[in-house]
N, C-alpha and C. Protein backbone atom coordinates (compact mmCIF):
# COMPACT_ATOMS: atom_id res chain seq x y z
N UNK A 1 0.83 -1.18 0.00
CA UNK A 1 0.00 0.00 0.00
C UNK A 1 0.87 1.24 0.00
N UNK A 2 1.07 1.41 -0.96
CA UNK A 2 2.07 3.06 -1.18
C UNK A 2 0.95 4.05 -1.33
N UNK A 3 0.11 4.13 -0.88
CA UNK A 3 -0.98 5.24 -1.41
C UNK A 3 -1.12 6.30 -2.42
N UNK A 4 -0.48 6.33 -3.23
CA UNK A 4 -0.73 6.77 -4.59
C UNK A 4 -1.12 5.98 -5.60
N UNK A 5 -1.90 6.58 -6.95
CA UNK A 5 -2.17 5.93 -7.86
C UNK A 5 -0.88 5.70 -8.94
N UNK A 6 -1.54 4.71 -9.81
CA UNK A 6 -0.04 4.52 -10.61
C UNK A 6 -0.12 5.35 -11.63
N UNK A 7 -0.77 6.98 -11.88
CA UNK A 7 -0.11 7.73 -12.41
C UNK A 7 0.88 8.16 -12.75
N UNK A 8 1.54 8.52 -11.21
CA UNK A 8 2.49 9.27 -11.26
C UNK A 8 2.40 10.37 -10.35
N UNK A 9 1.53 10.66 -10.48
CA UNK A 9 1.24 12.45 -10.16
C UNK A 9 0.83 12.13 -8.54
N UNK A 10 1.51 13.56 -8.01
CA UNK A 10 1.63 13.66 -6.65
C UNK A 10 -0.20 13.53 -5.85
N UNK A 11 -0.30 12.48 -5.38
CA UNK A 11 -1.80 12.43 -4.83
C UNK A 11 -2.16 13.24 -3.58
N UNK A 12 -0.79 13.91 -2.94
CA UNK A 12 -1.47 15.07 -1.77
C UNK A 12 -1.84 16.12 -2.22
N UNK A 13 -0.98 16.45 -3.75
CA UNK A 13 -1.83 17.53 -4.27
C UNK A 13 -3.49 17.73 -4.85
N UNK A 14 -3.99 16.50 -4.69
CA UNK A 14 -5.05 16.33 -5.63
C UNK A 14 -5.32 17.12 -6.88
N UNK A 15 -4.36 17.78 -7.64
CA UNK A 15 -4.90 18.47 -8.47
C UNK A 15 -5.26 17.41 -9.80
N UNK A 16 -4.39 15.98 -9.75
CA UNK A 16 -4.95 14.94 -10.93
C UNK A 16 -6.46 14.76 -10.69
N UNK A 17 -7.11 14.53 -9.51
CA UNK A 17 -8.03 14.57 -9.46
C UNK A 17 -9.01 14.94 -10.65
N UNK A 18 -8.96 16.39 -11.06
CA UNK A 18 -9.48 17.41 -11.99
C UNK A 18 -9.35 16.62 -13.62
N UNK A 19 -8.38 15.99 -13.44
CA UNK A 19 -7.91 14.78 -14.51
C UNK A 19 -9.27 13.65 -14.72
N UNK A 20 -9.92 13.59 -13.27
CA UNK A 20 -10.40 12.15 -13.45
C UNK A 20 -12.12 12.79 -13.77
N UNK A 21 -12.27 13.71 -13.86
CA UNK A 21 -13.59 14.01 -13.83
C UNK A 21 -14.70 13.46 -15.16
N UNK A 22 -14.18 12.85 -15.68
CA UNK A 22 -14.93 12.03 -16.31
C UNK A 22 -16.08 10.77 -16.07
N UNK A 23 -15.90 10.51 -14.56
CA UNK A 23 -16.98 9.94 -13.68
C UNK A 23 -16.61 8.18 -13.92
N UNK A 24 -16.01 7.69 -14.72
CA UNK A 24 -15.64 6.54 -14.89
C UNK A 24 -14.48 6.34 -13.82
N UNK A 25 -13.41 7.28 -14.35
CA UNK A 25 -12.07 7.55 -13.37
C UNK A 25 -12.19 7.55 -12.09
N UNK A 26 -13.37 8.61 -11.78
CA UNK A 26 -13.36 8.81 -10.71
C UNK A 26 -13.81 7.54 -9.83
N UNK A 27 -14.88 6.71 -10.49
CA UNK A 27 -15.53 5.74 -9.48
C UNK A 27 -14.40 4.11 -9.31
N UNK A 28 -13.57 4.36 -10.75
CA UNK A 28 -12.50 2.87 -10.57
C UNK A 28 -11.32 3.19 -9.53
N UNK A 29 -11.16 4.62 -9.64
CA UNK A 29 -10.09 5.60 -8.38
C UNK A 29 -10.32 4.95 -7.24
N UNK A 30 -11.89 5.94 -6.86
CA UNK A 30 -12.18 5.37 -5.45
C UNK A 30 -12.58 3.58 -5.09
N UNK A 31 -13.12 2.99 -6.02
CA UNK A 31 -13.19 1.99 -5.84
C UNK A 31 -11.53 0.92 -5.42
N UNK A 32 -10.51 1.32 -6.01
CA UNK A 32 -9.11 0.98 -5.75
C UNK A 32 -8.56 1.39 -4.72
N UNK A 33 -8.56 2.39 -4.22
CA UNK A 33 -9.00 2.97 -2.89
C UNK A 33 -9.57 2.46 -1.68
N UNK A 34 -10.39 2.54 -1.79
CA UNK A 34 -11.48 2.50 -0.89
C UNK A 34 -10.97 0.33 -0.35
N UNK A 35 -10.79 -0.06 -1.23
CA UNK A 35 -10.44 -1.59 -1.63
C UNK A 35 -9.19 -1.49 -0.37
N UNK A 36 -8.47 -0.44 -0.57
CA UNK A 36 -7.31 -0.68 -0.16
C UNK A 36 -7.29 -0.28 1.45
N UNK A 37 -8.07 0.57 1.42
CA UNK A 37 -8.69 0.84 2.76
C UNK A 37 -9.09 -0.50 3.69
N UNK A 38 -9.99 -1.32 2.94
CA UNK A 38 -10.62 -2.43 3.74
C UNK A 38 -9.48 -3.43 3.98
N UNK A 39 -8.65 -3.25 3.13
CA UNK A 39 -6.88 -4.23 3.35
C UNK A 39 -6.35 -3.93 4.48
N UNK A 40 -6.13 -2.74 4.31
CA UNK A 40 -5.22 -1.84 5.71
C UNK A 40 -6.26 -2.36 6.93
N UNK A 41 -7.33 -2.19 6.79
CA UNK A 41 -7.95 -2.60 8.28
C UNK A 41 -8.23 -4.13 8.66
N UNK A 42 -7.97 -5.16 7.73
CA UNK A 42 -7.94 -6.48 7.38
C UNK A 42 -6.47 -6.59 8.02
N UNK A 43 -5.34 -6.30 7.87
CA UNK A 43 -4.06 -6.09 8.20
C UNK A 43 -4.09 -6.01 9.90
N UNK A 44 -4.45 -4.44 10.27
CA UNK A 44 -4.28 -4.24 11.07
C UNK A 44 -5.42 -5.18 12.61
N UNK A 45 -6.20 -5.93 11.86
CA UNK A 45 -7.37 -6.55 12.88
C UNK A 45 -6.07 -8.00 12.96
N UNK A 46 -5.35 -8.63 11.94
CA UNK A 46 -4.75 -9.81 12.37
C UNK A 46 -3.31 -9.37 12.86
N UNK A 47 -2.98 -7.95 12.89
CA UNK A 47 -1.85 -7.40 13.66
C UNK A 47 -2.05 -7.54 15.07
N UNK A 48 -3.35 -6.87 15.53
CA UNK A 48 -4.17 -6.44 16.57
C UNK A 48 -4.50 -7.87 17.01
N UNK A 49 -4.97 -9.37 16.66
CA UNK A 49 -5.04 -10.32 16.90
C UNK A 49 -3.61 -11.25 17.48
N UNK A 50 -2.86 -10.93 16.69
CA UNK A 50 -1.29 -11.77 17.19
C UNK A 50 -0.57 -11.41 17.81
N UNK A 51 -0.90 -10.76 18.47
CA UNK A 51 0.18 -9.55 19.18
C UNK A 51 0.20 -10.58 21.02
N UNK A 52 -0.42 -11.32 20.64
CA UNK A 52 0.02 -12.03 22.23
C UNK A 52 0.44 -14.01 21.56
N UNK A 53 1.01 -14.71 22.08
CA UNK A 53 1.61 -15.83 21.57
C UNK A 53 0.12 -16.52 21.76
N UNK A 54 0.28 -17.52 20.98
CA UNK A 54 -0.80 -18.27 20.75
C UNK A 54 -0.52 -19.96 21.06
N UNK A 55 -1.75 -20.58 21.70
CA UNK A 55 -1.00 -22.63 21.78
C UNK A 55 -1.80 -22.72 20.54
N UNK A 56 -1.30 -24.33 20.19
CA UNK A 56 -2.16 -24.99 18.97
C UNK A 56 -3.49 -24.76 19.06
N UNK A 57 -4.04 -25.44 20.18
CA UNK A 57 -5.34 -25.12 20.43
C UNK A 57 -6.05 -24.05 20.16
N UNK A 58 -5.69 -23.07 20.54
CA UNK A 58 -6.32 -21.57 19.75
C UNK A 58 -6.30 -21.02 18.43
N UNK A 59 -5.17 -21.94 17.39
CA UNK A 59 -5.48 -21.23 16.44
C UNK A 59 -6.72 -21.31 15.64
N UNK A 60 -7.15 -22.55 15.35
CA UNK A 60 -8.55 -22.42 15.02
C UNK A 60 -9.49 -21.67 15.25
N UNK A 61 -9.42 -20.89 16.58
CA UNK A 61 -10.59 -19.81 16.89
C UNK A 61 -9.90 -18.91 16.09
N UNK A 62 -8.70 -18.23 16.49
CA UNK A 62 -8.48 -17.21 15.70
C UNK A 62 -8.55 -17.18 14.35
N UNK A 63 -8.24 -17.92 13.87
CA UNK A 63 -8.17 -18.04 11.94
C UNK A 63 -10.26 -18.25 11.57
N UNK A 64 -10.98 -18.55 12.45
CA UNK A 64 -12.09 -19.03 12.50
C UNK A 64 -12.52 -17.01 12.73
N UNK A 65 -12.12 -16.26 13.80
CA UNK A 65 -12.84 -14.94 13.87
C UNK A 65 -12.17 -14.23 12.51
N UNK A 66 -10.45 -14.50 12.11
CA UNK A 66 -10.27 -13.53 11.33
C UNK A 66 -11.17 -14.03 10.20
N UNK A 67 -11.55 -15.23 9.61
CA UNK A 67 -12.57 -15.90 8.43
C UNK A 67 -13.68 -14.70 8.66
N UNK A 68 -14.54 -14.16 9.83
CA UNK A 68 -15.54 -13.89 10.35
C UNK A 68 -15.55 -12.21 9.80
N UNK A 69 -13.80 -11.72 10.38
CA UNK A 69 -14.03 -10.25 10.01
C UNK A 69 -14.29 -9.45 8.62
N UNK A 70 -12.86 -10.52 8.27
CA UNK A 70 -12.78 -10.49 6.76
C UNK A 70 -14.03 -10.53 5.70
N UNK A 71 -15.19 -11.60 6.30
CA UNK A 71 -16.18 -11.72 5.55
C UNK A 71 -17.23 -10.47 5.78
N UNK A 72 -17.01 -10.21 6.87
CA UNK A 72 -18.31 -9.24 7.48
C UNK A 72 -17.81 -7.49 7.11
N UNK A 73 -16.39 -7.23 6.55
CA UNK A 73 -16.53 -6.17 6.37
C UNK A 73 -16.92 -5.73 4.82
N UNK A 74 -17.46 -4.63 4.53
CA UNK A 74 -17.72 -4.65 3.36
C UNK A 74 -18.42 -2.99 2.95
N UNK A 75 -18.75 -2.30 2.08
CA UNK A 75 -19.59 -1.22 2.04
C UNK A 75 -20.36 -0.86 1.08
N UNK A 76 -21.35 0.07 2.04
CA UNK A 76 -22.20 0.64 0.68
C UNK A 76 -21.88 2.12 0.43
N UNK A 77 -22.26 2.77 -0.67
CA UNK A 77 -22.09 3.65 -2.07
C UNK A 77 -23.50 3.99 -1.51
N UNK A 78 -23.51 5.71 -0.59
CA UNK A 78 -24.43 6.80 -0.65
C UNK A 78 -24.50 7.58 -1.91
N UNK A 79 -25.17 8.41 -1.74
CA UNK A 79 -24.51 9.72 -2.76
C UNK A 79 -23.83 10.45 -2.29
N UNK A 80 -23.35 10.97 -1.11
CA UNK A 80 -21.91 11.84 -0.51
C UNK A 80 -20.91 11.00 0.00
N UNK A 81 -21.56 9.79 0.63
CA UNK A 81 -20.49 8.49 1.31
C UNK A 81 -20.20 7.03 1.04
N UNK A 82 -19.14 6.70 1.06
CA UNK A 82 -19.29 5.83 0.85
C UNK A 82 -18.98 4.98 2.59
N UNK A 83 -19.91 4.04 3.00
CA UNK A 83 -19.94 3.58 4.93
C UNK A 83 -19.24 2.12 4.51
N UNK A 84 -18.24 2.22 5.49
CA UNK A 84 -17.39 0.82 5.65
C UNK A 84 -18.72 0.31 6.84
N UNK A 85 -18.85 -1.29 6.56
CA UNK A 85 -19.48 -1.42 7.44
C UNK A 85 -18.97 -2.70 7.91
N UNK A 86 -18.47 -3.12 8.98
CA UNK A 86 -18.25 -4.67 9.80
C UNK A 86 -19.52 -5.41 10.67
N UNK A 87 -19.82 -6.60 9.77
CA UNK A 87 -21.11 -7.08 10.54
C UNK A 87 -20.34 -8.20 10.82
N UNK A 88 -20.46 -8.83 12.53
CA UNK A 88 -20.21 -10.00 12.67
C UNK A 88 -21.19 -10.46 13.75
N UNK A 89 -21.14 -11.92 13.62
CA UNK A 89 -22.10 -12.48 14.58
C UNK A 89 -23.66 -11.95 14.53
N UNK A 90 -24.17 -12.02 13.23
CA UNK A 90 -25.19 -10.66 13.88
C UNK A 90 -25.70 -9.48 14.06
N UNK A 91 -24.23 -8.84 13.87
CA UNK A 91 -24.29 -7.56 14.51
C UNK A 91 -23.39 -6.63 13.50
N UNK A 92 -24.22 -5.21 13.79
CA UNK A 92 -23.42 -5.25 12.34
C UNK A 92 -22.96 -3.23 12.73
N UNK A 93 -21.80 -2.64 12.28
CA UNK A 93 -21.33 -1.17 12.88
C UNK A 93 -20.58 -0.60 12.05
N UNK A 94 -21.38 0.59 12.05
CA UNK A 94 -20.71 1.57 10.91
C UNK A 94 -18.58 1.74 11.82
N UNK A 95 -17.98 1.55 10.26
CA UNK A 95 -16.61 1.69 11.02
C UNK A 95 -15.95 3.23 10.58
N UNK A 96 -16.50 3.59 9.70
CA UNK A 96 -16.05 4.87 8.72
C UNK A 96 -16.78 5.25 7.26
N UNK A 97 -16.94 6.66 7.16
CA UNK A 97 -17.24 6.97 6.16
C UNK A 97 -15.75 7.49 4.99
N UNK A 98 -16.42 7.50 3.72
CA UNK A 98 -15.23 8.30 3.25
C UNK A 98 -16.41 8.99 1.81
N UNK A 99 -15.58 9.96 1.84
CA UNK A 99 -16.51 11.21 1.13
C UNK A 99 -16.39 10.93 -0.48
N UNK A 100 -17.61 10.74 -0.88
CA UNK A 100 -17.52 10.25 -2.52
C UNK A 100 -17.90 11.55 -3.41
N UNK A 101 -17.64 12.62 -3.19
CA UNK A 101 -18.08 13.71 -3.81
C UNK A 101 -16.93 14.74 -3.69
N UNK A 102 -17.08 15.73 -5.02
CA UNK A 102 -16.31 16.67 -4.93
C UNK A 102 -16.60 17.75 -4.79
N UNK A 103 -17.67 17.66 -4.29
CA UNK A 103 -18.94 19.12 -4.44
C UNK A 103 -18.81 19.21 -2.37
N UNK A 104 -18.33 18.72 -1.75
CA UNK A 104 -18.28 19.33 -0.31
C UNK A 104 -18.22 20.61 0.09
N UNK A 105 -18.67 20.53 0.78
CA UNK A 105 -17.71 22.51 0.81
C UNK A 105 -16.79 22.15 2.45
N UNK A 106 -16.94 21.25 2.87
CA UNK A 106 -15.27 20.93 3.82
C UNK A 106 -14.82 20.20 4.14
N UNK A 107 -14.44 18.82 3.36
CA UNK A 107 -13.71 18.08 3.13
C UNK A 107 -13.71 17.61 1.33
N UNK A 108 -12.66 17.07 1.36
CA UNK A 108 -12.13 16.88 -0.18
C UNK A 108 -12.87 15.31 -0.38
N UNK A 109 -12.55 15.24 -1.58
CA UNK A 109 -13.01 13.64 -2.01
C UNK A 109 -12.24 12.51 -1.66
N UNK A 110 -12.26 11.85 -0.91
CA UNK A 110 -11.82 10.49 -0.41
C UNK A 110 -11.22 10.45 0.56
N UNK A 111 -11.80 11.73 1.94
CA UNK A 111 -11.55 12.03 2.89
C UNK A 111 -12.65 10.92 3.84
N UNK A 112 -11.50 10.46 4.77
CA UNK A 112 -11.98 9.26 5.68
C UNK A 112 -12.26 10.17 7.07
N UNK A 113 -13.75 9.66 7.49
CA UNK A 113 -14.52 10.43 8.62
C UNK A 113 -15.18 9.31 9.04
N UNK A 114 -14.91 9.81 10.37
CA UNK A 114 -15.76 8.65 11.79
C UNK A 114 -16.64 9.04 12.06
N UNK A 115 -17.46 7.60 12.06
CA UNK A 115 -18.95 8.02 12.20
C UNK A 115 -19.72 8.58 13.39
N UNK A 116 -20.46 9.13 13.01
CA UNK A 116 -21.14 10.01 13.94
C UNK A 116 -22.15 9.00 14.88
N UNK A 117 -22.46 8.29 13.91
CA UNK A 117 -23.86 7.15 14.14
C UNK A 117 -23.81 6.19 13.00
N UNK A 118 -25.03 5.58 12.35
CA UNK A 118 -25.12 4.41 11.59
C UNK A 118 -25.51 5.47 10.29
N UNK A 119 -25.99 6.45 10.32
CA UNK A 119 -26.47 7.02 8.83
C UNK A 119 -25.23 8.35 8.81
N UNK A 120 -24.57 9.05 9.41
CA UNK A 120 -23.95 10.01 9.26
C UNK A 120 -22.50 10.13 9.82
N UNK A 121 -21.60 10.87 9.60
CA UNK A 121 -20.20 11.21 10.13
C UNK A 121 -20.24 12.15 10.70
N UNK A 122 -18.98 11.94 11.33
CA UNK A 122 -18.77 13.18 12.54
C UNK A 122 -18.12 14.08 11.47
N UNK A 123 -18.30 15.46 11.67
CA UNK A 123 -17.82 16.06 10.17
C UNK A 123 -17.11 17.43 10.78
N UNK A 124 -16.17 17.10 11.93
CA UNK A 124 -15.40 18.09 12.41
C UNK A 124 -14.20 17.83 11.68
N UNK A 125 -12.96 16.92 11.70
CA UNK A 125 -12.34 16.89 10.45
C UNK A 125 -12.06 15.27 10.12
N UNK A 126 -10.92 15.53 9.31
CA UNK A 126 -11.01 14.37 8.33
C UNK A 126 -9.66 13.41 9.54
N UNK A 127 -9.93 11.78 9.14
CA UNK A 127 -9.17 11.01 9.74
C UNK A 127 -7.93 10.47 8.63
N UNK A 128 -8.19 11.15 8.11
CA UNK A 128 -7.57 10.73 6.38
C UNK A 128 -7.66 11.23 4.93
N UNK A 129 -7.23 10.52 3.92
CA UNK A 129 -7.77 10.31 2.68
C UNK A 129 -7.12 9.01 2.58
N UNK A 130 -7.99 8.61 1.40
CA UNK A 130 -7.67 7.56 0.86
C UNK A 130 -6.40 7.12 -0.45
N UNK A 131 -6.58 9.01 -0.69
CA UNK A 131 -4.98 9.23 -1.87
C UNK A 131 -4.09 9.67 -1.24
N UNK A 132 -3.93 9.98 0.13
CA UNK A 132 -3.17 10.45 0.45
C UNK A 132 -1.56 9.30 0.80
N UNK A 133 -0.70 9.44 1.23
CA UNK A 133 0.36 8.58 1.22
C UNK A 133 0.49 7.72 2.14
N UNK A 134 -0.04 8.48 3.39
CA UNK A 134 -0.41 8.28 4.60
C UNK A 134 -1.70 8.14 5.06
N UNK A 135 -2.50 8.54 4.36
CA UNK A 135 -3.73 8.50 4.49
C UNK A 135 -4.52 7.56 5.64
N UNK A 136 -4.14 6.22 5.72
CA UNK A 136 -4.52 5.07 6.31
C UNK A 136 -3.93 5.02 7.92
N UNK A 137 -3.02 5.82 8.42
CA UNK A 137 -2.29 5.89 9.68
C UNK A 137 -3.42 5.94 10.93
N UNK A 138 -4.26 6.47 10.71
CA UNK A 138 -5.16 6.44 11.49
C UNK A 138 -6.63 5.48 11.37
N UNK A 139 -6.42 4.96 10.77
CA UNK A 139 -7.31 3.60 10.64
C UNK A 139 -6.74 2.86 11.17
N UNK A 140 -7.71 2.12 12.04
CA UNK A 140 -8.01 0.55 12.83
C UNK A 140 -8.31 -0.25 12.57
N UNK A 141 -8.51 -1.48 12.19
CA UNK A 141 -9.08 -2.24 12.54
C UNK A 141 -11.14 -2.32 13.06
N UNK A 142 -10.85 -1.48 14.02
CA UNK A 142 -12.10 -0.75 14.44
C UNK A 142 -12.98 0.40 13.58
N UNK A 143 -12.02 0.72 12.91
CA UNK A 143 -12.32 2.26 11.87
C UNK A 143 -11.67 2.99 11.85
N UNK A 144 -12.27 4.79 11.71
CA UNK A 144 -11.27 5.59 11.73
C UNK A 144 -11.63 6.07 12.97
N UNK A 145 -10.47 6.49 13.20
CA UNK A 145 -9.79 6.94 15.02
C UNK A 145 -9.89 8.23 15.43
């Protein structure tokens, strides 16, 4: 995950962006993105899992919950957001939004925001982007932080 696209062009500037406005670009962008997002937090949940030694006996549960997370995270495509959502057991929790529009008036497009609740974000500022290089530093496992 180097967080840029394989343009070339510097992605903190977003000015390629302006490049992609053709609406095709823009949705295979964020979709590659957004993809890479659910990796980084796929990553960081079996980081967050191994971090204490394990006997034989346990690995089956664990490889059995990471089967569980992996399957249960997934999202839907608003018209301003796009909501990571992790359902397991049942149960199911908004983990992050990230902004699918370029029409905001204060945050940019593929800016990652913690949710407020199950339909909206907290929209004081951004936990990220998704083009950014770094973008993902503050994503969990849990969401954005």
């Amino acid at each position: 995950m180097n967080g840029s696209l394989s343009t070339g062009n510097d992605p903190t500037s977003f000015s390629w962006i302006n490049n992609l406005k053709n609406g095709d670009d823009m949705i295979e962008a964020m979709t590659d993105k957004v993809d890479e997002l659910l990796e980084a937090m796929k990553e960081d949940y079996n980081a967050w899992q191994n971090q204490t030694g394990i006997d034989d006996e346990r690995v089956a549960i664990r490889k059995q919950m990471e089967e569980e997370y992996n399957d249960g995270l997934h999202t839907v495509e608003g018209s301003k957001y796009i909501k990571v959502i992790s359902s397991t057991r049942g149960s199911s929790s908004v983990c992050a939004f990230v902004v699918n529009t370029d029409s905001d008036k204060k945050f940019k497009f593929g800016d990652i925001l913690k949710p407020a609740g199950w339909a909206a974000p907290a929209r004081n500022f951004s936990r990220g982007n998704v083009f950014e290089e770094n973008g993902f530093d503050r994503i969990r496992w849990t969401g954005a932080g």
